[in-house]
N, C-alpha and C. Protein backbone atom coordinates (compact mmCIF):
# COMPACT_ATOMS: atom_id res chain seq x y z
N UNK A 1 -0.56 11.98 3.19
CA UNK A 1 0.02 10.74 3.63
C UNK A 1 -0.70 9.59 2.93
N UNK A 2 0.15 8.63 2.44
CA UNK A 2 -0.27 7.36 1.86
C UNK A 2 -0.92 6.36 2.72
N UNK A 3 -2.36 5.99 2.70
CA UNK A 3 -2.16 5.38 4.08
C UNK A 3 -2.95 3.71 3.31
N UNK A 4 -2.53 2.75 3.78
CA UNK A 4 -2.94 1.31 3.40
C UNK A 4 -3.63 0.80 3.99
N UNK A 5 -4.08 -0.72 4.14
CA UNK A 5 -5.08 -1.25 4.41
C UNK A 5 -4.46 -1.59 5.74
N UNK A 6 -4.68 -2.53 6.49
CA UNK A 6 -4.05 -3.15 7.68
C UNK A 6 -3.14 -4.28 6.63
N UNK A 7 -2.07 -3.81 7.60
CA UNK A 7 -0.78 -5.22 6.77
C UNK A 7 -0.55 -5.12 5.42
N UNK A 8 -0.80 -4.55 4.73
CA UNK A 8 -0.89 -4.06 3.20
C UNK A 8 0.32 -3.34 3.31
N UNK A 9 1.35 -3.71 2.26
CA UNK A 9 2.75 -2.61 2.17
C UNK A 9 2.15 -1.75 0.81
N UNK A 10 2.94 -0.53 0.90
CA UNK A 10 2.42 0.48 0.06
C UNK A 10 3.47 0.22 -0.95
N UNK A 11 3.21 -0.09 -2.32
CA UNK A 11 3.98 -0.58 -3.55
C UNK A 11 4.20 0.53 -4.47
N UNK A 12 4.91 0.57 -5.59
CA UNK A 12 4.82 0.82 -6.65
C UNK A 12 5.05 2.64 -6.69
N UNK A 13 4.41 3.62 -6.86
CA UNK A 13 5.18 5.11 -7.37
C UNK A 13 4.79 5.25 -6.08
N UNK A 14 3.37 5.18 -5.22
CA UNK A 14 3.06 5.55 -3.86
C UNK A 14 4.79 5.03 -2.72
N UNK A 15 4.55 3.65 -2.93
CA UNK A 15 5.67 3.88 -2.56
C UNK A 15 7.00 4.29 -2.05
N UNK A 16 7.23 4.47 -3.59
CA UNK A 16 8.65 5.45 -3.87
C UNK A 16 8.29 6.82 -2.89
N UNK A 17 7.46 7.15 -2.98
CA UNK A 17 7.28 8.18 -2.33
C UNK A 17 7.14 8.66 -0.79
N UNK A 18 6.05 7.59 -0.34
CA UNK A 18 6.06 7.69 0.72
C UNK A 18 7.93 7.26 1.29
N UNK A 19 8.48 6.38 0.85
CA UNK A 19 10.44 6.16 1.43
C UNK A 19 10.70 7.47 1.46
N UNK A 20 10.58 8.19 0.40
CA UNK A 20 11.34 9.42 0.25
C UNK A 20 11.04 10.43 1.23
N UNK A 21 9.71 10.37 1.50
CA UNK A 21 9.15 11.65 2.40
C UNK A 21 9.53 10.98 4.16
N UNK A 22 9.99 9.51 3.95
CA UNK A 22 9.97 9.46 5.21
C UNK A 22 11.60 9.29 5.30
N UNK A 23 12.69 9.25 4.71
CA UNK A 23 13.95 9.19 5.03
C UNK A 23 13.71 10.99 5.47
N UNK A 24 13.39 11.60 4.25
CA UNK A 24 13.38 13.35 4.78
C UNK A 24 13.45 13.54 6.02
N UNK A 25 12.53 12.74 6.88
CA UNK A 25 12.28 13.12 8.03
C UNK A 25 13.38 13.50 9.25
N UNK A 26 13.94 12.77 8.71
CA UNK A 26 15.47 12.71 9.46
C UNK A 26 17.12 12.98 8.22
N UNK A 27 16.34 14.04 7.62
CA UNK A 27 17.48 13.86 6.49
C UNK A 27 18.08 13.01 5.99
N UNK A 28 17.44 12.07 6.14
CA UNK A 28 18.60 10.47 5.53
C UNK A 28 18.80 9.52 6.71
N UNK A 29 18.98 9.92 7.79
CA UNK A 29 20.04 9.66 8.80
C UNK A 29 19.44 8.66 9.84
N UNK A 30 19.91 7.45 10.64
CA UNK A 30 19.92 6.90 11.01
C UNK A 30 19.49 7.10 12.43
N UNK A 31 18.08 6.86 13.19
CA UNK A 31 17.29 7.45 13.82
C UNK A 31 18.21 7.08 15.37
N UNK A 32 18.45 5.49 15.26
CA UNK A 32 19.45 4.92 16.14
C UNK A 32 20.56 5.59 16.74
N UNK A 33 21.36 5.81 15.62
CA UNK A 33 22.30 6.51 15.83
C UNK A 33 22.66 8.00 16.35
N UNK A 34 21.37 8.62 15.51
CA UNK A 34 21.55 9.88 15.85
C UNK A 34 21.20 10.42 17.49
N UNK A 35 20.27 8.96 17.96
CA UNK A 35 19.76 8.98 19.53
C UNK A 35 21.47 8.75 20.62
N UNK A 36 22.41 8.15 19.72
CA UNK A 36 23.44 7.88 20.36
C UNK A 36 24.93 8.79 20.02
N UNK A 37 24.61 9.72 19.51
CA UNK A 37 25.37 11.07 19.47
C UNK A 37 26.32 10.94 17.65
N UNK A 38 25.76 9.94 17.06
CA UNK A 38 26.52 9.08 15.97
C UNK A 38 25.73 9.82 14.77
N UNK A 39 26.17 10.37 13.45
CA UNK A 39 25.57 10.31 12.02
C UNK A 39 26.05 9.50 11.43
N UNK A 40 25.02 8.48 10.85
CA UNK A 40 25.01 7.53 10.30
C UNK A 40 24.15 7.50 8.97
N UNK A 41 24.00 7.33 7.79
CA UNK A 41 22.91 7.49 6.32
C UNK A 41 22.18 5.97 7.07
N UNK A 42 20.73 6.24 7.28
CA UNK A 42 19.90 5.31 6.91
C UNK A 42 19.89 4.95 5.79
N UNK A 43 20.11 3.27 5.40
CA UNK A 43 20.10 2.48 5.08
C UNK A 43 18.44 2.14 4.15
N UNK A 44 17.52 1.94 5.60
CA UNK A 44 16.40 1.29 5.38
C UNK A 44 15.08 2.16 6.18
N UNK A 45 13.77 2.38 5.87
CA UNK A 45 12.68 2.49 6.55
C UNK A 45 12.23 1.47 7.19
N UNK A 46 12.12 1.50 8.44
CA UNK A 46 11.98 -0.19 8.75
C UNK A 46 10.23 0.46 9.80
N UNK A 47 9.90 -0.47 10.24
CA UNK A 47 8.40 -0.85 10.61
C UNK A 47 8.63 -1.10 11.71
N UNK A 48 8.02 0.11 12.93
CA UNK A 48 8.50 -0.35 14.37
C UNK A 48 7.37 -1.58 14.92
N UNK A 49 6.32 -1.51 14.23
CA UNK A 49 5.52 -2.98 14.22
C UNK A 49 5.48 -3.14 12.81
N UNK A 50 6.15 -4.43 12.78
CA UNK A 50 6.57 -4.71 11.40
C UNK A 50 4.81 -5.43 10.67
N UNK A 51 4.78 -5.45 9.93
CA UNK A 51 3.53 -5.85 8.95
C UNK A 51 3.43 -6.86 8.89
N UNK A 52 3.87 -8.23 9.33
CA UNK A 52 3.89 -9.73 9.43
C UNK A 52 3.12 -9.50 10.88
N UNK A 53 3.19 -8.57 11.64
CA UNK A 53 2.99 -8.75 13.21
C UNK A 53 1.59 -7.98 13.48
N UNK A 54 0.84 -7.04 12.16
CA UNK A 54 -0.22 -6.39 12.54
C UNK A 54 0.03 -5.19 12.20
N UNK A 55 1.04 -4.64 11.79
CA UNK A 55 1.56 -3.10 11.64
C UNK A 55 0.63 -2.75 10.30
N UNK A 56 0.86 -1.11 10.62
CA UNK A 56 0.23 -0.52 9.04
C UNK A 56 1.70 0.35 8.68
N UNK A 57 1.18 0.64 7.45
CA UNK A 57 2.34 1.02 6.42
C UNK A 57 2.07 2.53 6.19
N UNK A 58 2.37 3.08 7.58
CA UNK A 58 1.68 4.13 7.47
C UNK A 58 2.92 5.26 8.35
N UNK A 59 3.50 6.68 7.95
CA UNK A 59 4.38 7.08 8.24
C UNK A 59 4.67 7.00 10.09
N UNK A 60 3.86 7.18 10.88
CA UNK A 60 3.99 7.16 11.92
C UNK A 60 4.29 5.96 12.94
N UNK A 61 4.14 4.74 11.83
CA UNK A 61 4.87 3.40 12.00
C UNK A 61 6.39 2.73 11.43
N UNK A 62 6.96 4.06 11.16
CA UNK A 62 8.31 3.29 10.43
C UNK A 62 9.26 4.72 11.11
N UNK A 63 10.50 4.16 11.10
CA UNK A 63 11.91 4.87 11.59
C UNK A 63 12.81 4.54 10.45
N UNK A 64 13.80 5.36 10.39
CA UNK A 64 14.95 5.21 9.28
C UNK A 64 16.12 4.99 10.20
N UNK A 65 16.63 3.66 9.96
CA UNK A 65 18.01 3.05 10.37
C UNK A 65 18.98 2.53 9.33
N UNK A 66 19.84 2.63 9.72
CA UNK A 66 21.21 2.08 9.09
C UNK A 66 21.08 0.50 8.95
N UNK A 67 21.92 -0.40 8.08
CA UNK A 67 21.87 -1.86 8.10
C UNK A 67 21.94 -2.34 9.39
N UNK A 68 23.15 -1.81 10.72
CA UNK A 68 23.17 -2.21 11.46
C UNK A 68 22.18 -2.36 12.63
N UNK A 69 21.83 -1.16 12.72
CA UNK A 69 20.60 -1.08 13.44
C UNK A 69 19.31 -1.81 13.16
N UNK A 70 19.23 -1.89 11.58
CA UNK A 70 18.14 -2.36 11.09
C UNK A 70 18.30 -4.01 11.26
N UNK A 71 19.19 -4.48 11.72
CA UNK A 71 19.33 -6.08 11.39
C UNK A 71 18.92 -6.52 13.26
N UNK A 72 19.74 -5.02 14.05
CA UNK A 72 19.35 -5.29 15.71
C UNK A 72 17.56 -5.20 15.80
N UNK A 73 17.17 -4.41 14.80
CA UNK A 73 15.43 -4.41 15.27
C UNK A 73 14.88 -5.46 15.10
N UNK A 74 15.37 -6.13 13.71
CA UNK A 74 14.74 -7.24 13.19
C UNK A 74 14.78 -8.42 14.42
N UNK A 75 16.13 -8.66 15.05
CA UNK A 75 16.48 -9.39 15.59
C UNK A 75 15.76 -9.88 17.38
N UNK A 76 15.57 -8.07 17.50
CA UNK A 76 14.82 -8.31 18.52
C UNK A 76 13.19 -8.22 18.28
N UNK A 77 12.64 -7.31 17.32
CA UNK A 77 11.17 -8.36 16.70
C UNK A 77 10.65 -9.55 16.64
N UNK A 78 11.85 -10.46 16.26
CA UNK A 78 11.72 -11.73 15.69
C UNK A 78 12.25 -12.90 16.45
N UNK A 79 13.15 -12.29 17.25
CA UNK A 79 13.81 -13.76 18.37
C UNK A 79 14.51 -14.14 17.48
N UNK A 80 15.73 -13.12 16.66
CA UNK A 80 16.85 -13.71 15.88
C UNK A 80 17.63 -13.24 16.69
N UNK A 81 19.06 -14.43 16.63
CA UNK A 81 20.24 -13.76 17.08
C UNK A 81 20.93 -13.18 16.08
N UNK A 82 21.92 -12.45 16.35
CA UNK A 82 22.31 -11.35 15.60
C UNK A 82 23.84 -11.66 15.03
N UNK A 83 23.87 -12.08 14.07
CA UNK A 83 25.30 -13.12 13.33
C UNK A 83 26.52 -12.05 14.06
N UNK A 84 27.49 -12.78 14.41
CA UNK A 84 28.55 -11.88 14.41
C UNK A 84 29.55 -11.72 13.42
N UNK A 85 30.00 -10.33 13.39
CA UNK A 85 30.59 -9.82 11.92
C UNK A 85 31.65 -11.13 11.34
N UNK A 86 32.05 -11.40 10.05
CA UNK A 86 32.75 -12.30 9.82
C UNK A 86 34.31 -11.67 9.97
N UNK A 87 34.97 -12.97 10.25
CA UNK A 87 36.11 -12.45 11.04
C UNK A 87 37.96 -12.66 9.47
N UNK A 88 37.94 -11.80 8.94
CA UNK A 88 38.90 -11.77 7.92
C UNK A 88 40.45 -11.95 8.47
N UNK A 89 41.28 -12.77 8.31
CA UNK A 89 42.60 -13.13 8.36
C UNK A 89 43.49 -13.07 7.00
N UNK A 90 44.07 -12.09 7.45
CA UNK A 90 45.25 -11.44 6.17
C UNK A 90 46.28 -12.42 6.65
């Protein structure tokens, strides 16, 4: 395991690698979703304490979610509201 400093993101071939070994974890798939009976392709590795907040960059701190999910974590991390989808008229 790649492991970093405190708050330090892991860059460059380490990186690449550590994403890869951690989408594996869940075959690709969207950790959210799959808790809600749904397959979904993760999107993103996201940081259940994100690294602005104190987190380490370290496998046992990140989950693999889809965009959607990944924009609801952010949202509730951060005290964002969560845009609603844009609305298309044919």
């Amino acid at each position: 395991m790649a492991l970093s400093s405190e708050g330090k993101r892991i860059r460059g071939k380490a990186g690449q690698i550590a994403r890869a070994r951690r989408l594996a974890r869940t075959n690709g798939l969207c950790e959210r979703c799959l808790a809600n009976g749904e397959v979904t392709l993760a999107d993103e590795v996201d940081h259940i304490r994100p690294l602005s907040l104190g987190g380490h960059d370290v496998d046992s701190n990140t989950r693999n979610l889809c965009l959607r999910h990944h924009h609801e974590a952010k949202a509730e991390q951060f005290g964002h509201r969560i845009a609603a989808k844009p609305r298309i008229d044919l």
